[in-house]
N, C-alpha and C. Protein backbone atom coordinates (compact mmCIF):
# COMPACT_ATOMS: atom_id res chain seq x y z
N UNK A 1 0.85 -1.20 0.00
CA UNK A 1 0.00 0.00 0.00
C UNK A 1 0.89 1.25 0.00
N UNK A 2 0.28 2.43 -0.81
CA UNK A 2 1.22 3.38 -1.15
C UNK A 2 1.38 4.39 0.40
N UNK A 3 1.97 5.21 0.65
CA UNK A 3 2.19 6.23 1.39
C UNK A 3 0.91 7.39 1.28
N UNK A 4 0.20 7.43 2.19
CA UNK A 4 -1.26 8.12 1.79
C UNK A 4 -2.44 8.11 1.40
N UNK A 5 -2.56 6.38 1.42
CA UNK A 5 -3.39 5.53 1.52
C UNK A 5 -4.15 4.85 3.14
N UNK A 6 -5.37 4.77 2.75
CA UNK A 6 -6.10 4.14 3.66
C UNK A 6 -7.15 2.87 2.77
N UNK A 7 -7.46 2.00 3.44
CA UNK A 7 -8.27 1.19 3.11
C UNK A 7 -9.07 1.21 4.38
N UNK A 8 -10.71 0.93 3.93
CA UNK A 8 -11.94 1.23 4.47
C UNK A 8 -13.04 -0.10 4.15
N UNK A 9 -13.48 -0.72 4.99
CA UNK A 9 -14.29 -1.68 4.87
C UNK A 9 -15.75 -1.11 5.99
N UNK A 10 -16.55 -1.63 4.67
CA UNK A 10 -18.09 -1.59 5.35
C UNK A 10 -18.36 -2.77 6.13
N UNK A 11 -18.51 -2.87 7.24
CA UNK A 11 -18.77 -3.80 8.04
C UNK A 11 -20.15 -3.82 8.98
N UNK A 12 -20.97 -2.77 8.66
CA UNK A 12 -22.20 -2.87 9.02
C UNK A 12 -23.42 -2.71 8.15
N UNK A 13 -24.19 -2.93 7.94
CA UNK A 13 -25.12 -2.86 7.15
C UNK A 13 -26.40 -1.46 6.96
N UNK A 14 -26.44 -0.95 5.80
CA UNK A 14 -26.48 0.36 5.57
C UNK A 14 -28.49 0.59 5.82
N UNK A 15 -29.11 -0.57 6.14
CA UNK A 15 -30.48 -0.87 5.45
C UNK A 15 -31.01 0.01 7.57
N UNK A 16 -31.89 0.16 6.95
CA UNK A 16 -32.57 1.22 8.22
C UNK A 16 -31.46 2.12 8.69
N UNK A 17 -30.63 2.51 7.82
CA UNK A 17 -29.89 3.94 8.19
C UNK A 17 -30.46 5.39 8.07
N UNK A 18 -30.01 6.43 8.58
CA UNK A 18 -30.39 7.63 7.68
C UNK A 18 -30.05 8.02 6.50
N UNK A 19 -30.90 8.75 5.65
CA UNK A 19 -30.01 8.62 4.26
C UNK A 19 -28.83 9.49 4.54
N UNK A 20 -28.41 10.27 5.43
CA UNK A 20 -27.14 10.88 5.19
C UNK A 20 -26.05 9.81 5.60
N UNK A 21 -26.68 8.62 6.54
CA UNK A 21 -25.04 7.90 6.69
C UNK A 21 -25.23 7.26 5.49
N UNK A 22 -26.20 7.14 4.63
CA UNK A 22 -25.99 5.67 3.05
C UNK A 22 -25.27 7.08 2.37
N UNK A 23 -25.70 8.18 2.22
CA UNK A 23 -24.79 9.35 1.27
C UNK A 23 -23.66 9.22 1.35
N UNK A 24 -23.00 8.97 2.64
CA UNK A 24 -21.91 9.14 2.94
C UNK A 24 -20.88 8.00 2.59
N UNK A 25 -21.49 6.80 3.06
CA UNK A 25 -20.81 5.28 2.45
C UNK A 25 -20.93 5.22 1.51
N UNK A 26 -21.95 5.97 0.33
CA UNK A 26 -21.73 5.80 -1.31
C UNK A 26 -20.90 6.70 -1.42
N UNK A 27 -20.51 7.81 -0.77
CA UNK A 27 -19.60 8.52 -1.45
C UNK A 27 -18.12 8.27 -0.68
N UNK A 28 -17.85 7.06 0.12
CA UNK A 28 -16.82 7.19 0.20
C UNK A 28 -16.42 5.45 -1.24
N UNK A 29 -17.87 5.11 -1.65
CA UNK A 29 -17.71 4.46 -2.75
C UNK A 29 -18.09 3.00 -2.48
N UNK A 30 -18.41 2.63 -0.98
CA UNK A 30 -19.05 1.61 -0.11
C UNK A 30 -20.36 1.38 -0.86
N UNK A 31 -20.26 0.25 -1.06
CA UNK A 31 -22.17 -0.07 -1.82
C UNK A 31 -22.59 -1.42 -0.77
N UNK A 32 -21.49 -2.52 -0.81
CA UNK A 32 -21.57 -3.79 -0.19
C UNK A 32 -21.20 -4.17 0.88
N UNK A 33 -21.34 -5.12 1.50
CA UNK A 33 -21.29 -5.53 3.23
C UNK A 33 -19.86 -6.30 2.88
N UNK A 34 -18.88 -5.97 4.05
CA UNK A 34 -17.49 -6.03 3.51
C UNK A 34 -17.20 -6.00 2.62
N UNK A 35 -17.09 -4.82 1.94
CA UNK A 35 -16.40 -4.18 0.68
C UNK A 35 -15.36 -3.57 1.35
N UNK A 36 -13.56 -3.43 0.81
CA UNK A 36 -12.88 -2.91 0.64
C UNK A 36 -12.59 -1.67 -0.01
N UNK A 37 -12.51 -0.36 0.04
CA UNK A 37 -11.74 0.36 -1.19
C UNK A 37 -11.04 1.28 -0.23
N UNK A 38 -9.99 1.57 -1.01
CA UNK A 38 -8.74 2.26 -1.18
C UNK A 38 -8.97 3.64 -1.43
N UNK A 39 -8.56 4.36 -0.27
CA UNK A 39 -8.77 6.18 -0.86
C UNK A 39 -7.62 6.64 -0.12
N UNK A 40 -7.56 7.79 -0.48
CA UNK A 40 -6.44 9.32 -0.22
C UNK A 40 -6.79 9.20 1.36
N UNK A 41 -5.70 9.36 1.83
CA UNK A 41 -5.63 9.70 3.02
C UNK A 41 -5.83 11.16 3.22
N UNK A 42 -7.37 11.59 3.12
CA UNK A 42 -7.41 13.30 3.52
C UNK A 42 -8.12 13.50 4.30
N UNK A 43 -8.13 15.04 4.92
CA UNK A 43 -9.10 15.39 5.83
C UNK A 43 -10.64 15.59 5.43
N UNK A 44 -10.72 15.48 4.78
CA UNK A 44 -12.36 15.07 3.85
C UNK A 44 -12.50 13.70 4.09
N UNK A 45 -12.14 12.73 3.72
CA UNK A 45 -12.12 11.04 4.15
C UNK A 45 -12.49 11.14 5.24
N UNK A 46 -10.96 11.24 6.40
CA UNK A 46 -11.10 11.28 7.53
C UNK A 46 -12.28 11.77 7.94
N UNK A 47 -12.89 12.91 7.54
CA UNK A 47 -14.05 13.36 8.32
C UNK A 47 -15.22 12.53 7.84
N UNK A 48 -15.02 12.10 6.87
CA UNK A 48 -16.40 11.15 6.24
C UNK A 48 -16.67 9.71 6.77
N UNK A 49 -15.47 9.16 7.24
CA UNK A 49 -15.28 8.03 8.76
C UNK A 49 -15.36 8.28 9.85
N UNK A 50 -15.20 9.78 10.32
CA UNK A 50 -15.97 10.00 11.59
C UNK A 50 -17.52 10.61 11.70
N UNK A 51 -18.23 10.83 10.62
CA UNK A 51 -19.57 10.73 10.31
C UNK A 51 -20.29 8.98 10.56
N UNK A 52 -19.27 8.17 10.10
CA UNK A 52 -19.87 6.69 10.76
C UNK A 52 -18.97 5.71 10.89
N UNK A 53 -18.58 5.98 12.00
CA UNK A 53 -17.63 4.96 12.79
C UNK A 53 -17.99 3.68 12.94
N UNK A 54 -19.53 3.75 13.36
CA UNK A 54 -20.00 2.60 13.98
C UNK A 54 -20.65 1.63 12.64
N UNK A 55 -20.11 2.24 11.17
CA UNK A 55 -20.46 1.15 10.40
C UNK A 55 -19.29 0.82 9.35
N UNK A 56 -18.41 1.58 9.75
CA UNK A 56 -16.76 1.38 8.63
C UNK A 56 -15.38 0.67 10.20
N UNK A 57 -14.69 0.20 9.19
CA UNK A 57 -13.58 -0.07 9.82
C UNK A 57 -12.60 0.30 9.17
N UNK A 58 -11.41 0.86 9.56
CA UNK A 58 -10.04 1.35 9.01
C UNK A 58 -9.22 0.47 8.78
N UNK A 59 -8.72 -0.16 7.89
CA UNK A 59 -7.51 -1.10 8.10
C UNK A 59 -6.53 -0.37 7.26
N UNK A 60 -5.95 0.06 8.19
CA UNK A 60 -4.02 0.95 8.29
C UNK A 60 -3.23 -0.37 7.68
């Protein structure tokens, strides 16, 4: 993994959410229940994983 990278897995399930936490897991590109993807390590990300902690996991 490159320098400035994070990988992000959905690990909770998005179904009786509010639509702003499903906005937020589609736009960090999350559609599926443990899905992986790979983004920029920025303060936009970062803040878009602390909008829902309790349904992403970080793997550093």
């Amino acid at each position: 993994m490159e320098q400035g990278k994070i990988r992000i897995k959905l690990v909770r399930s998005l179904i009786g959410r509010p639509e702003k936490q499903r906005q937020i897991a589609r736009g960090l590109g999350l559609r599926r229940l443990n899905q992986v993807v790979e983004r920029e390590d920025t303060p936009a990300i970062r803040g878009m994983i602390r909008k829902i902690p309790h349904l992403v996991k970080v793997l550093e």
